[in-house]
PDB file of N, CA and C in Angstrom:
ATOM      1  N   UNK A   1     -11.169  -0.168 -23.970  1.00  0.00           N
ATOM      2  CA  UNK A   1     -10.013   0.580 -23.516  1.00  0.00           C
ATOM      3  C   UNK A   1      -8.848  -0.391 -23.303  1.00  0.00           C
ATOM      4  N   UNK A   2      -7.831   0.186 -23.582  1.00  0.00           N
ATOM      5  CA  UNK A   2      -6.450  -0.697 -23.586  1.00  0.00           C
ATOM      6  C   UNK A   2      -6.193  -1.160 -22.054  1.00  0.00           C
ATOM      7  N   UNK A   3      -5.581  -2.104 -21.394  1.00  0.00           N
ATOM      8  CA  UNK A   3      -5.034  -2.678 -20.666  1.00  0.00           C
ATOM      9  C   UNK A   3      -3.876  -1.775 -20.196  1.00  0.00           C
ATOM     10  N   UNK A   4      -3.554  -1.017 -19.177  1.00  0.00           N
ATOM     11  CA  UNK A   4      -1.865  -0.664 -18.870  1.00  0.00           C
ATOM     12  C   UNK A   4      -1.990  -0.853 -17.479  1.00  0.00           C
ATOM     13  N   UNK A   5      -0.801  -0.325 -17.281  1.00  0.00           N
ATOM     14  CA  UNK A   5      -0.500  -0.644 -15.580  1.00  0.00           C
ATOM     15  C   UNK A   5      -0.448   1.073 -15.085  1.00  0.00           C
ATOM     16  N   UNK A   6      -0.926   1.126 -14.088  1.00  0.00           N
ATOM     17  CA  UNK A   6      -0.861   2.337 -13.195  1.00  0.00           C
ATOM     18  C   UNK A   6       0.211   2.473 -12.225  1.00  0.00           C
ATOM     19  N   UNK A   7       0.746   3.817 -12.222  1.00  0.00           N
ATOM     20  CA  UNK A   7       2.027   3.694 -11.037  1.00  0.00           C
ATOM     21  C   UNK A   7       1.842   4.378 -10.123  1.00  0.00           C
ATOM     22  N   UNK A   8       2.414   4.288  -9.111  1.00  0.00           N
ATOM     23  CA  UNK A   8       2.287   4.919  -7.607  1.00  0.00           C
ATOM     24  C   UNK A   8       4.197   5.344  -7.618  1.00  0.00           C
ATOM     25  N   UNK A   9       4.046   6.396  -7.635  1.00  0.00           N
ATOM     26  CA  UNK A   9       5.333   7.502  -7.659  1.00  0.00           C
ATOM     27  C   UNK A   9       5.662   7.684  -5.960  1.00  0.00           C
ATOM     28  N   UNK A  10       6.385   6.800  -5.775  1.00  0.00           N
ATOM     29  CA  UNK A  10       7.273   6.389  -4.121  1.00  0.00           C
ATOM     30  C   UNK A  10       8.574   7.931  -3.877  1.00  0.00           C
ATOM     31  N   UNK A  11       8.147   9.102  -2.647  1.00  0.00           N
ATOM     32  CA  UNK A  11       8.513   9.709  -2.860  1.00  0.00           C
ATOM     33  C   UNK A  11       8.854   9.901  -1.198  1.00  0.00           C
ATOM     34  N   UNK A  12      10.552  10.612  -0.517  1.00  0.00           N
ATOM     35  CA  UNK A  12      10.994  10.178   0.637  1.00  0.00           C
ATOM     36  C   UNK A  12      10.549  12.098   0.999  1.00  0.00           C
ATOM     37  N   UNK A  13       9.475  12.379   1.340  1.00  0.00           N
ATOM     38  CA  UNK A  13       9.040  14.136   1.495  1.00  0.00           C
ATOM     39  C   UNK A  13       9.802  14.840   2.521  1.00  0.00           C
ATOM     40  N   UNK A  14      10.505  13.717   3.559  1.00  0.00           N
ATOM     41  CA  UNK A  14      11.683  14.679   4.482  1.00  0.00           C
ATOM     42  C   UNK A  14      12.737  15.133   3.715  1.00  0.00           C
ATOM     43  N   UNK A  15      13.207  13.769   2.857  1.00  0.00           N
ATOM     44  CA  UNK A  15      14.671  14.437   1.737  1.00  0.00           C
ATOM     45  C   UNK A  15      14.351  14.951   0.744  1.00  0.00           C
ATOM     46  N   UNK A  16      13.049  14.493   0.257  1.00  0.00           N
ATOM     47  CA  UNK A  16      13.025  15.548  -1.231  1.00  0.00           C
ATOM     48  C   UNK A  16      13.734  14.225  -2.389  1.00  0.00           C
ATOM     49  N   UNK A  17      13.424  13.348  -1.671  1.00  0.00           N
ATOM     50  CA  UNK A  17      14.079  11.945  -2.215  1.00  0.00           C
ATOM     51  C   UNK A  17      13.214  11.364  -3.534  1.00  0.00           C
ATOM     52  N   UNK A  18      13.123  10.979  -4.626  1.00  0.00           N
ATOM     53  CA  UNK A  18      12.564   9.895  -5.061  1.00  0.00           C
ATOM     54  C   UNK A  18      13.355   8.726  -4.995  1.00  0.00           C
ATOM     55  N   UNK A  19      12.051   7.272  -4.729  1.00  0.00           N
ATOM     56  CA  UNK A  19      12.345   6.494  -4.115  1.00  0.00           C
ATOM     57  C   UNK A  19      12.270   5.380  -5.760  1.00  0.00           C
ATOM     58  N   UNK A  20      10.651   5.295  -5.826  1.00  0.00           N
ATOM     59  CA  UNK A  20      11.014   4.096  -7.091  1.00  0.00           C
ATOM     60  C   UNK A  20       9.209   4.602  -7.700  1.00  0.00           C
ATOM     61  N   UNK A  21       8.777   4.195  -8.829  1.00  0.00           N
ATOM     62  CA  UNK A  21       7.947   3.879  -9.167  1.00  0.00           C
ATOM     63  C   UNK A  21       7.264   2.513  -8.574  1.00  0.00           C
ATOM     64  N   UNK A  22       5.925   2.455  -8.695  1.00  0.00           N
ATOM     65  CA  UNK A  22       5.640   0.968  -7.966  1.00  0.00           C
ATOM     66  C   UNK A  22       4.377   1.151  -9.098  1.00  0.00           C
ATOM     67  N   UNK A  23       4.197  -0.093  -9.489  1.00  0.00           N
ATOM     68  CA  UNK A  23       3.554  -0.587 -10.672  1.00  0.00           C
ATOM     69  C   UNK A  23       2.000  -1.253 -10.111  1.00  0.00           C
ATOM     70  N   UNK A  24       0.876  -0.768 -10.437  1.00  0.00           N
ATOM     71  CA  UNK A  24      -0.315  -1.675  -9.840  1.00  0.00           C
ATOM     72  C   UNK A  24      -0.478  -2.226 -11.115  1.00  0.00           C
ATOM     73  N   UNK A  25      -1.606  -3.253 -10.655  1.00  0.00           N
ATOM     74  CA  UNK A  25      -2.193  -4.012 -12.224  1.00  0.00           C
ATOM     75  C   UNK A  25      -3.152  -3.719 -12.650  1.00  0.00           C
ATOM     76  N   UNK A  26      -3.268  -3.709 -14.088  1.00  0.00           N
ATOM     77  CA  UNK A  26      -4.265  -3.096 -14.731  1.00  0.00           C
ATOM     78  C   UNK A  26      -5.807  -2.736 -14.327  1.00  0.00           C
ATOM     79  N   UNK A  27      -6.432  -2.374 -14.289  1.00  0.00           N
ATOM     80  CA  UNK A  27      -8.030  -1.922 -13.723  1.00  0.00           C
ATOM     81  C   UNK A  27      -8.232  -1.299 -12.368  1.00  0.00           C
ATOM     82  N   UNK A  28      -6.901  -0.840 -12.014  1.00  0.00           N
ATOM     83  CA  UNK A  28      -6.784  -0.709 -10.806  1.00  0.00           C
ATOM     84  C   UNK A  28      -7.257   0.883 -10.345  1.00  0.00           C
ATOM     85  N   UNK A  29      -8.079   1.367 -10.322  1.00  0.00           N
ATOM     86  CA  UNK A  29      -8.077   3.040 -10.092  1.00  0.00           C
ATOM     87  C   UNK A  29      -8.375   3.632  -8.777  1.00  0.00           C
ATOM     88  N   UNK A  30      -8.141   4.396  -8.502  1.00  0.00           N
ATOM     89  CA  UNK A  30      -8.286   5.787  -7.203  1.00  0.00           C
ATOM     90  C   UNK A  30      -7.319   5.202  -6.494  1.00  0.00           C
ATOM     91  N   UNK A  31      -5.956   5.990  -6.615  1.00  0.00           N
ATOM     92  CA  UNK A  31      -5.276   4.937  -5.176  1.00  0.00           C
ATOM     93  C   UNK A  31      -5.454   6.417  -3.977  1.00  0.00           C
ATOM     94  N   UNK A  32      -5.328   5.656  -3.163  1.00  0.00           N
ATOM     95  CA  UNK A  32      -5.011   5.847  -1.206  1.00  0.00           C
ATOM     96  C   UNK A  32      -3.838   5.046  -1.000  1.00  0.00           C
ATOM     97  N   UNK A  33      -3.161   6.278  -0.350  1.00  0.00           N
ATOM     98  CA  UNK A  33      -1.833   5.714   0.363  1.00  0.00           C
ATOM     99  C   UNK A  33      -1.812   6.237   1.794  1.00  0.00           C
ATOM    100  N   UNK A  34      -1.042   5.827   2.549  1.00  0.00           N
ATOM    101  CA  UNK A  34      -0.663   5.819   3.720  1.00  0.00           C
ATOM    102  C   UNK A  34       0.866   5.010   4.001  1.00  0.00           C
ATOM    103  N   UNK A  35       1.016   6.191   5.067  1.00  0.00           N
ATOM    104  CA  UNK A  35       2.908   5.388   5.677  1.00  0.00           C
ATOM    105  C   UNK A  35       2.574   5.820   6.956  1.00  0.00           C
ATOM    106  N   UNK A  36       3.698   5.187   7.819  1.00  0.00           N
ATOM    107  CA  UNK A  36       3.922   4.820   8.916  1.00  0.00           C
ATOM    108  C   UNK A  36       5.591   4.889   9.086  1.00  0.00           C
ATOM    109  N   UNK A  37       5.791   4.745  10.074  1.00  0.00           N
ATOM    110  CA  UNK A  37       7.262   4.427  10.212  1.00  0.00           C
ATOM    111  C   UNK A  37       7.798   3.303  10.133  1.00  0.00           C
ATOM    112  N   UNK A  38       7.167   2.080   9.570  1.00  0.00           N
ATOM    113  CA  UNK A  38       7.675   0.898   9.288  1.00  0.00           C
ATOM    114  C   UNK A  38       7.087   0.390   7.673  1.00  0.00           C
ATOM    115  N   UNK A  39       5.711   0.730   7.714  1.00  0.00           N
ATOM    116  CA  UNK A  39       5.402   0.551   6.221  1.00  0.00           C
ATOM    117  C   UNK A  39       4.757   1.834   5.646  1.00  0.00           C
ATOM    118  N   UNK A  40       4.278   1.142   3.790  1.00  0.00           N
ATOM    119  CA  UNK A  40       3.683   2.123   3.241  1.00  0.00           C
ATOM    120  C   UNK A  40       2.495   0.931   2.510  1.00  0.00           C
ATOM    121  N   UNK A  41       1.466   1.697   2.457  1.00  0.00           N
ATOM    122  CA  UNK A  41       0.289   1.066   1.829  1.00  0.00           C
ATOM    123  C   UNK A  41      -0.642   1.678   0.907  1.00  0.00           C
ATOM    124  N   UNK A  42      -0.882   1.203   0.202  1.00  0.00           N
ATOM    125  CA  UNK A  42      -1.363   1.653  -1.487  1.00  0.00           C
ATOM    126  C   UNK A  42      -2.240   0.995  -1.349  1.00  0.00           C
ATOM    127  N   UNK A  43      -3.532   1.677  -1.306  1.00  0.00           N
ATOM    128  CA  UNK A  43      -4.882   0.944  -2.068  1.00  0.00           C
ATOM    129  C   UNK A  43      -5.661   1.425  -3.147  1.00  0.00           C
ATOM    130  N   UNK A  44      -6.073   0.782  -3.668  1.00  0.00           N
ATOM    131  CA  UNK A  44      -6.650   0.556  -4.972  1.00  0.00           C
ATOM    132  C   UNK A  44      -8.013  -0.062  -5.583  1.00  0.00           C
ATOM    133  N   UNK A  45      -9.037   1.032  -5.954  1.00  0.00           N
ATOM    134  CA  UNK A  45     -10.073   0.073  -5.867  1.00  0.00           C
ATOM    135  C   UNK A  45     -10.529  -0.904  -6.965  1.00  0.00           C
ATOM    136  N   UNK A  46     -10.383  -1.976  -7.414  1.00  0.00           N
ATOM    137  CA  UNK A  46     -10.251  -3.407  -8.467  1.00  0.00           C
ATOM    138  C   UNK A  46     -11.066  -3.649  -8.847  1.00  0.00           C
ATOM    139  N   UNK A  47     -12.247  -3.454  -8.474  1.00  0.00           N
ATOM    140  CA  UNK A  47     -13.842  -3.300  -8.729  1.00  0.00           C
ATOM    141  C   UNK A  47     -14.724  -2.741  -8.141  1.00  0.00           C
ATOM    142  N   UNK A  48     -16.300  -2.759  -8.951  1.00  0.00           N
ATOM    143  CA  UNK A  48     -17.205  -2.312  -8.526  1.00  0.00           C
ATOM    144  C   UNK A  48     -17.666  -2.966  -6.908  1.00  0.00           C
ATOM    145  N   UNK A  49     -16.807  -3.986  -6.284  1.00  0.00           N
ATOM    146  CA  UNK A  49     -17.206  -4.123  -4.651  1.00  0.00           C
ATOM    147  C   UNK A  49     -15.838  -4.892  -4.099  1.00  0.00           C
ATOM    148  N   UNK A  50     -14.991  -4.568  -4.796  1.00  0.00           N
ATOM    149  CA  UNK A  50     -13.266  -4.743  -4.134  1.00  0.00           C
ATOM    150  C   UNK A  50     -12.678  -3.852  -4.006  1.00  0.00           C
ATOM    151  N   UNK A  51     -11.561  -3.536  -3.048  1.00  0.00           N
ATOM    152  CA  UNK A  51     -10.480  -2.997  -3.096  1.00  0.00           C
ATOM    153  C   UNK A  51      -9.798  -4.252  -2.584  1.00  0.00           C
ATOM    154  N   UNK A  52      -8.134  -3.267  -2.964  1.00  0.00           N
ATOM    155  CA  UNK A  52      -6.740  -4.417  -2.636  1.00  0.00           C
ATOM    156  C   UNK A  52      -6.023  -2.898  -2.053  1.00  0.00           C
ATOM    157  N   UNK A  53      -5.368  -3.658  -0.440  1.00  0.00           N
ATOM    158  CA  UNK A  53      -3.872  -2.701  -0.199  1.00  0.00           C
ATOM    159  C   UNK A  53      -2.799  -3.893   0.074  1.00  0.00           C
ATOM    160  N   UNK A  54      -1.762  -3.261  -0.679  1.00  0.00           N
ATOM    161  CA  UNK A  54      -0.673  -3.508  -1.171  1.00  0.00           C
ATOM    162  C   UNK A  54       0.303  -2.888   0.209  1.00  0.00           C
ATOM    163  N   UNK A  55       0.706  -3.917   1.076  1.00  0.00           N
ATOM    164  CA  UNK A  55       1.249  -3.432   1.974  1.00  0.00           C
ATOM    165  C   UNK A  55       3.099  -3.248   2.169  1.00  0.00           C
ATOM    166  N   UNK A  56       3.646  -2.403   1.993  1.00  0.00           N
ATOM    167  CA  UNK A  56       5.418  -2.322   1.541  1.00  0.00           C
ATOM    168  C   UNK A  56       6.021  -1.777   2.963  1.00  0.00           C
ATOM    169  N   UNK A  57       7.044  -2.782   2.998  1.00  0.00           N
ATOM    170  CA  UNK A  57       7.929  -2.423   3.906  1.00  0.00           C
ATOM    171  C   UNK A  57       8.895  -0.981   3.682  1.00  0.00           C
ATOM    172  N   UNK A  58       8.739  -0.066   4.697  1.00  0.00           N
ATOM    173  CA  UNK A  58       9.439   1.298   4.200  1.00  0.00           C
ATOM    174  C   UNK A  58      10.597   1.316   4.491  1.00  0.00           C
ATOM    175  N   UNK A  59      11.210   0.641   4.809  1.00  0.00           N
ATOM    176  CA  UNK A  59      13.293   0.756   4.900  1.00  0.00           C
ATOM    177  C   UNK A  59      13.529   0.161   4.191  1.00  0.00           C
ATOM    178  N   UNK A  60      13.070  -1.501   3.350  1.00  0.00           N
ATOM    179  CA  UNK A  60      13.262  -1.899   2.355  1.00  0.00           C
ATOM    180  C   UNK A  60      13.083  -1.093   1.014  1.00  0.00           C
ATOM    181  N   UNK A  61      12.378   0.150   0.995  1.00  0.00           N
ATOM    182  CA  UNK A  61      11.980   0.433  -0.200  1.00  0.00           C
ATOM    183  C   UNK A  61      13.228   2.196   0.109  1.00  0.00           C
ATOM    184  N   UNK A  62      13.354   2.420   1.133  1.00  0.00           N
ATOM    185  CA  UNK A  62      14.295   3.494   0.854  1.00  0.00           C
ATOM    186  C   UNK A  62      15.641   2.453   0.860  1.00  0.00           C
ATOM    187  N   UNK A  63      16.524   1.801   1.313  1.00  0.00           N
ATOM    188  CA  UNK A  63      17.644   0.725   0.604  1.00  0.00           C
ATOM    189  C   UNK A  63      17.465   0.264  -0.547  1.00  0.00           C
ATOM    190  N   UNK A  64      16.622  -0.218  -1.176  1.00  0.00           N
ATOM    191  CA  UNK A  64      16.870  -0.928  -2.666  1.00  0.00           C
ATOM    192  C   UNK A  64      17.005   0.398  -3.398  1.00  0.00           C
ATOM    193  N   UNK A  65      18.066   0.118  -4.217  1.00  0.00           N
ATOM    194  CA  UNK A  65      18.138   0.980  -5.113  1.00  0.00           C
ATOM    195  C   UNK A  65      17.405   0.600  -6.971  1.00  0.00           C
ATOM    196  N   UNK A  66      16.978  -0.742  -7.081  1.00  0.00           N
ATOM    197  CA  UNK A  66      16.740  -1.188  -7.802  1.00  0.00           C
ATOM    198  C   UNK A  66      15.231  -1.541  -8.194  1.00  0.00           C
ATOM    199  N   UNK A  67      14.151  -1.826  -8.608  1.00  0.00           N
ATOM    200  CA  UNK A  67      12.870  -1.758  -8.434  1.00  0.00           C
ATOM    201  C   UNK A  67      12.413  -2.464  -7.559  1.00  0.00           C
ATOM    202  N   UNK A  68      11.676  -1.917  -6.783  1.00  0.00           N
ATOM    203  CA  UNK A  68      11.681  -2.872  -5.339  1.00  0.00           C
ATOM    204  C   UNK A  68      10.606  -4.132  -5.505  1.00  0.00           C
ATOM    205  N   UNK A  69      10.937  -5.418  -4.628  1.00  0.00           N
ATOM    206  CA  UNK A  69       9.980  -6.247  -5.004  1.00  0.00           C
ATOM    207  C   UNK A  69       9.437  -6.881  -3.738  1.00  0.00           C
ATOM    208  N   UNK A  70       9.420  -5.602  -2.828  1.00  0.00           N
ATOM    209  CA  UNK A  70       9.101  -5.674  -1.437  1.00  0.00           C
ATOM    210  C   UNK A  70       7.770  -5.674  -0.908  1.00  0.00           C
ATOM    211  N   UNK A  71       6.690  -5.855  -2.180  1.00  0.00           N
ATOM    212  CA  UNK A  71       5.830  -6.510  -1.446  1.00  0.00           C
ATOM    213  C   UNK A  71       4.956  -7.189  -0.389  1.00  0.00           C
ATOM    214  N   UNK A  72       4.902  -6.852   0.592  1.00  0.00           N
ATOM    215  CA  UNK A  72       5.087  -7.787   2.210  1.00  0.00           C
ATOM    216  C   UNK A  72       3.757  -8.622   2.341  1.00  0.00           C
ATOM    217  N   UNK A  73       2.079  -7.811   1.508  1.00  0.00           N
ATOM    218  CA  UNK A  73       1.346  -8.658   1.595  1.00  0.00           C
ATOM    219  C   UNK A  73       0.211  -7.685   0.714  1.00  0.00           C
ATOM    220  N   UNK A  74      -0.829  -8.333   0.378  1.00  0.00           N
ATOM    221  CA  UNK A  74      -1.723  -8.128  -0.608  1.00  0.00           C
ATOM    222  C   UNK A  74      -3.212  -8.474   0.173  1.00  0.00           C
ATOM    223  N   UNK A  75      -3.931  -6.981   0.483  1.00  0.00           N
ATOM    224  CA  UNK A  75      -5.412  -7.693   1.657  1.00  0.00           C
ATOM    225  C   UNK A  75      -6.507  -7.266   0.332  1.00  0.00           C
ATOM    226  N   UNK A  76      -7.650  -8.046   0.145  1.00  0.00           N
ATOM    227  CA  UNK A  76      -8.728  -7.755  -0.390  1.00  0.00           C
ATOM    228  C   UNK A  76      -9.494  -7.441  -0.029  1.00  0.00           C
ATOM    229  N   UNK A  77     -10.275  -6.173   0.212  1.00  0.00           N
ATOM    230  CA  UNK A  77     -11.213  -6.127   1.077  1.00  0.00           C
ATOM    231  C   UNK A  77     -12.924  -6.288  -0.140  1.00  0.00           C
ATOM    232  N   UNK A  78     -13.972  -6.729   0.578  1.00  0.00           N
ATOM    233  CA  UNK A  78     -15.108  -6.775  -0.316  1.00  0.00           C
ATOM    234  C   UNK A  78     -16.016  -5.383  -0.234  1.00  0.00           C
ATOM    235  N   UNK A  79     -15.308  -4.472  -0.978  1.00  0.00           N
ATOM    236  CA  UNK A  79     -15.809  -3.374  -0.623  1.00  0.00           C
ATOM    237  C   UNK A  79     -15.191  -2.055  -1.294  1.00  0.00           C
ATOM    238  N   UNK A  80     -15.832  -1.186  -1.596  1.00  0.00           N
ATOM    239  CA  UNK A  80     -15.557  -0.086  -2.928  1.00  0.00           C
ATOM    240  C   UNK A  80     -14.608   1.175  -1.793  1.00  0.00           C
ATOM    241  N   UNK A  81     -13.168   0.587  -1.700  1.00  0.00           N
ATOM    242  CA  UNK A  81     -12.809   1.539  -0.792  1.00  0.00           C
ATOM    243  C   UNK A  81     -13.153   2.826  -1.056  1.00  0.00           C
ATOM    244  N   UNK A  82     -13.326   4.191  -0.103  1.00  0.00           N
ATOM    245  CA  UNK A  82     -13.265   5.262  -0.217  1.00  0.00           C
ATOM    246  C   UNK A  82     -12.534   6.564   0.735  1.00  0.00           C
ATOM    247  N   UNK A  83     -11.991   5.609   1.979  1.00  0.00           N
ATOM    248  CA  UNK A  83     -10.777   6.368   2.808  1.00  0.00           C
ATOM    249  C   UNK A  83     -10.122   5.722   3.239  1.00  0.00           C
ATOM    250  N   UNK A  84      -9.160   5.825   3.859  1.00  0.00           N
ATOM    251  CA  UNK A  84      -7.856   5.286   4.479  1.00  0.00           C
ATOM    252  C   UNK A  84      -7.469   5.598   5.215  1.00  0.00           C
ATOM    253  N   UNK A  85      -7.170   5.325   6.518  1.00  0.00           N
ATOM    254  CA  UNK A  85      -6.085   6.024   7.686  1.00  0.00           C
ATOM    255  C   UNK A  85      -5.436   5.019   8.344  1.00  0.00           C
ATOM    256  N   UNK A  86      -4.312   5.421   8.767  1.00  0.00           N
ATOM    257  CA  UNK A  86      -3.606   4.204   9.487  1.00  0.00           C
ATOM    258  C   UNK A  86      -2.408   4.861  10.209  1.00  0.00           C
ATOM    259  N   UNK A  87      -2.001   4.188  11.278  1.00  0.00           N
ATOM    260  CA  UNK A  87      -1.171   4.645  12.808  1.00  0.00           C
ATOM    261  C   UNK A  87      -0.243   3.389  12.564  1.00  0.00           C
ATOM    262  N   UNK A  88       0.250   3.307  13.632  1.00  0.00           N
ATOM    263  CA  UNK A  88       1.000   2.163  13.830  1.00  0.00           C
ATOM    264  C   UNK A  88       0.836   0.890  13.812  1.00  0.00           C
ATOM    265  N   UNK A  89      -0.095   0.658  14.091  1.00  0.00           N
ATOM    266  CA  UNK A  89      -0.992  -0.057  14.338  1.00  0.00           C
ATOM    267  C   UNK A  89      -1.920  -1.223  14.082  1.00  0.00           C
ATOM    268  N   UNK A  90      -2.729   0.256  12.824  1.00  0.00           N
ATOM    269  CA  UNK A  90      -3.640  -0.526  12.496  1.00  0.00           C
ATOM    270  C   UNK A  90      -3.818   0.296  10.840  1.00  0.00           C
ATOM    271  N   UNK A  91      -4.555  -0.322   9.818  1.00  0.00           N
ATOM    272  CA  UNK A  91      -4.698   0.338   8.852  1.00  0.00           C
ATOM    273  C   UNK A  91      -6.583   0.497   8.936  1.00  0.00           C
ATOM    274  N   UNK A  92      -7.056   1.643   8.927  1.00  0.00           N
ATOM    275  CA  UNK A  92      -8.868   1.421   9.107  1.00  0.00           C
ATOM    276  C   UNK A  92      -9.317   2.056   8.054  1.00  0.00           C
ATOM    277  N   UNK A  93     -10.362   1.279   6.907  1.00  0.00           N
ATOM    278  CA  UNK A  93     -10.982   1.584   5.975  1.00  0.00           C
ATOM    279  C   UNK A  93     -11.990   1.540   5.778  1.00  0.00           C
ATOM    280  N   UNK A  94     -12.744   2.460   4.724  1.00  0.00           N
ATOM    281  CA  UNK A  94     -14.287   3.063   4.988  1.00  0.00           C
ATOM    282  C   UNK A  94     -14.454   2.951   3.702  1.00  0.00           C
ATOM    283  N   UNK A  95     -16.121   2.185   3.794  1.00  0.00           N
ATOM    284  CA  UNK A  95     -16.996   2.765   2.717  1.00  0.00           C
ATOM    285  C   UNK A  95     -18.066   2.835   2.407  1.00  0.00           C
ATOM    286  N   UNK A  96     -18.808   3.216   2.162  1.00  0.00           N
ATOM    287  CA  UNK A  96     -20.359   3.415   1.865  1.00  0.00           C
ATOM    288  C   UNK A  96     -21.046   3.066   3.025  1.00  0.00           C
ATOM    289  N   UNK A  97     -20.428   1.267   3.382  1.00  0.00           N
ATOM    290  CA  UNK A  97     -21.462   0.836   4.170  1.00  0.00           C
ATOM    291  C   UNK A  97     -20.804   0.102   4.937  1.00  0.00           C
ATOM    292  N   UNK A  98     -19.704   0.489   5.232  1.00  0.00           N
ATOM    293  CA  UNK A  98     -19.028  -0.492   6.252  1.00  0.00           C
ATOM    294  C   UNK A  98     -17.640   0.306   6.634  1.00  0.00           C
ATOM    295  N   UNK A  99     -16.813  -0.333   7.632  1.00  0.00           N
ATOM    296  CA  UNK A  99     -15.454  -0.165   8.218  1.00  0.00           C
ATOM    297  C   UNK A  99     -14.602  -1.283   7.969  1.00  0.00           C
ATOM    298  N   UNK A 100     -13.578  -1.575   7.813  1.00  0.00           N
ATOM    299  CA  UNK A 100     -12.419  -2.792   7.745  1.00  0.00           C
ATOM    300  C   UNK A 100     -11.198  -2.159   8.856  1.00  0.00           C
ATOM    301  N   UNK A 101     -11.276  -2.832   9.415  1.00  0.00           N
ATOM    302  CA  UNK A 101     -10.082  -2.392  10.330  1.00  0.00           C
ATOM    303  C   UNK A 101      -8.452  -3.274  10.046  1.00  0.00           C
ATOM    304  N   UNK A 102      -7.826  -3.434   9.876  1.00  0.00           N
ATOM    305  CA  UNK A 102      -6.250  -4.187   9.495  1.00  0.00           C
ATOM    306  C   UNK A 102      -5.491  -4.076  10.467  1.00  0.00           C
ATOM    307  N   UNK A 103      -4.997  -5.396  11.106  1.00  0.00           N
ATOM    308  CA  UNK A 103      -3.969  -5.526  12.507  1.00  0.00           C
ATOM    309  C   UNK A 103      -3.226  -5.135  11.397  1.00  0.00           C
ATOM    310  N   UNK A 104      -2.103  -4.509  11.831  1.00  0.00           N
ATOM    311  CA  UNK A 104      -0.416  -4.513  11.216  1.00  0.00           C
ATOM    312  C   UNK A 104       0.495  -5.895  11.976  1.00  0.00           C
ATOM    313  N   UNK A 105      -0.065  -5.770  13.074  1.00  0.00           N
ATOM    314  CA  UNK A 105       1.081  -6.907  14.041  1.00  0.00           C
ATOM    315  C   UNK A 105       1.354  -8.293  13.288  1.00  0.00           C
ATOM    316  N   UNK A 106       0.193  -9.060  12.694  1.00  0.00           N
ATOM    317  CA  UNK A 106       0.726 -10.120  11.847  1.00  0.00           C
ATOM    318  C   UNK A 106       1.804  -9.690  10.479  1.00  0.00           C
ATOM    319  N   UNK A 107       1.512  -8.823  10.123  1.00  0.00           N
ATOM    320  CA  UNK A 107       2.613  -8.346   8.765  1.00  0.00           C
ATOM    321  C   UNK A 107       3.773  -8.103   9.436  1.00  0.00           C
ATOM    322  N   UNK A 108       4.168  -7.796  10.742  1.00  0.00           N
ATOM    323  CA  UNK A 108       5.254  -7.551  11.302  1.00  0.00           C
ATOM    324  C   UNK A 108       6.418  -8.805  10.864  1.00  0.00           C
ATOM    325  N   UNK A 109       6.135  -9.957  10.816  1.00  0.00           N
ATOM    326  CA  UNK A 109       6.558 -11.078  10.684  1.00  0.00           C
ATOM    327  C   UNK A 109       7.441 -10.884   9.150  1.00  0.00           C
ATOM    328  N   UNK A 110       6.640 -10.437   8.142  1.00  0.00           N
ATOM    329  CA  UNK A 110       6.868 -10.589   7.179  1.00  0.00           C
ATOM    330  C   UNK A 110       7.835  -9.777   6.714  1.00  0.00           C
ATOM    331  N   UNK A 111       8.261  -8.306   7.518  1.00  0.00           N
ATOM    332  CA  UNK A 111       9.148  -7.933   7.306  1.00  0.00           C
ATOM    333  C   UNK A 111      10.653  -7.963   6.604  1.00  0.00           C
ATOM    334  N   UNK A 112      11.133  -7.451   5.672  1.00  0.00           N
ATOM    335  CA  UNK A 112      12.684  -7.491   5.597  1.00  0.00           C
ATOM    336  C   UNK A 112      13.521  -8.015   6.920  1.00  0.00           C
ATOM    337  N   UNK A 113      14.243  -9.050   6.790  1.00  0.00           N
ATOM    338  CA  UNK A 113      15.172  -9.325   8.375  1.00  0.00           C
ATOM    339  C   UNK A 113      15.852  -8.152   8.576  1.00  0.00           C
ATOM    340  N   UNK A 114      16.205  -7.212   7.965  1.00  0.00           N
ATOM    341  CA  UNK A 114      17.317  -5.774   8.235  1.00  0.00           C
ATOM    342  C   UNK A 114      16.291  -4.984   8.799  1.00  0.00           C
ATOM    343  N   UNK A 115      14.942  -4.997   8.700  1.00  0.00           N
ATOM    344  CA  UNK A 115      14.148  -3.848   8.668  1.00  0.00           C
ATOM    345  C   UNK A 115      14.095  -3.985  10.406  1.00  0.00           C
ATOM    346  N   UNK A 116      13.870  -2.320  10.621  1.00  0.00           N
ATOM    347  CA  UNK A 116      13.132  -2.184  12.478  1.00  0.00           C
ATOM    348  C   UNK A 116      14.180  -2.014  13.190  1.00  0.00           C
TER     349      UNK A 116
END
């Protein structure tokens, strides 16, 4: 099977806004998303015992008008994600045989300086 990239269609559901396409890398399938009032997070499971979330700052990505390259951080977890939930907080993920829990407070740092 060919190589392409998968997109995650960034969409603002209070305005009825589209925001941007966001591009994963190839092999990447089932995404889970989640937002918050400061970020948005896309996961993706990369293999048969990985997932990756792709963690985006959300005021940076409603301001750029251009393809965003807001990125803020990239977590691997060893493990075939299969849910997602996340608060303010924290991002907590499930699967088969385990939990991953994700501080947000260190990504705070990484923020856009305009953002918050």
């Amino acid at each position: 099977m060919e190589n392409y990239r998968s997109l995650a269609r960034m969409l603002d559901v209070g305005s009825g806004t589209f925001l941007h396409d966001m591009s994963m890398e190839p092999g990447f399938d089932c995404f889970i998303s989640g937002v918050n009032s400061n970020y948005v997070v896309l996961a993706a499971r990369c293999g048969p015992d990985e997932s990756k979330l792709c963690v985006y700052d959300l005021q940076c990505l409603k301001e750029t008008g251009t393809v965003p390259t807001h990125l803020l951080t990239s977590i691997y977890l060893d493990c075939y994600l299969h849910a997602m939930k996340m608060n303010e907080t924290r991002i907590v993920c499930l699967s088969n045989e385990s939990m991953h829990v994700v501080d947000l407070k260190p990504i705070e740092r990484l923020r856009c300086p305009d953002s918050g």
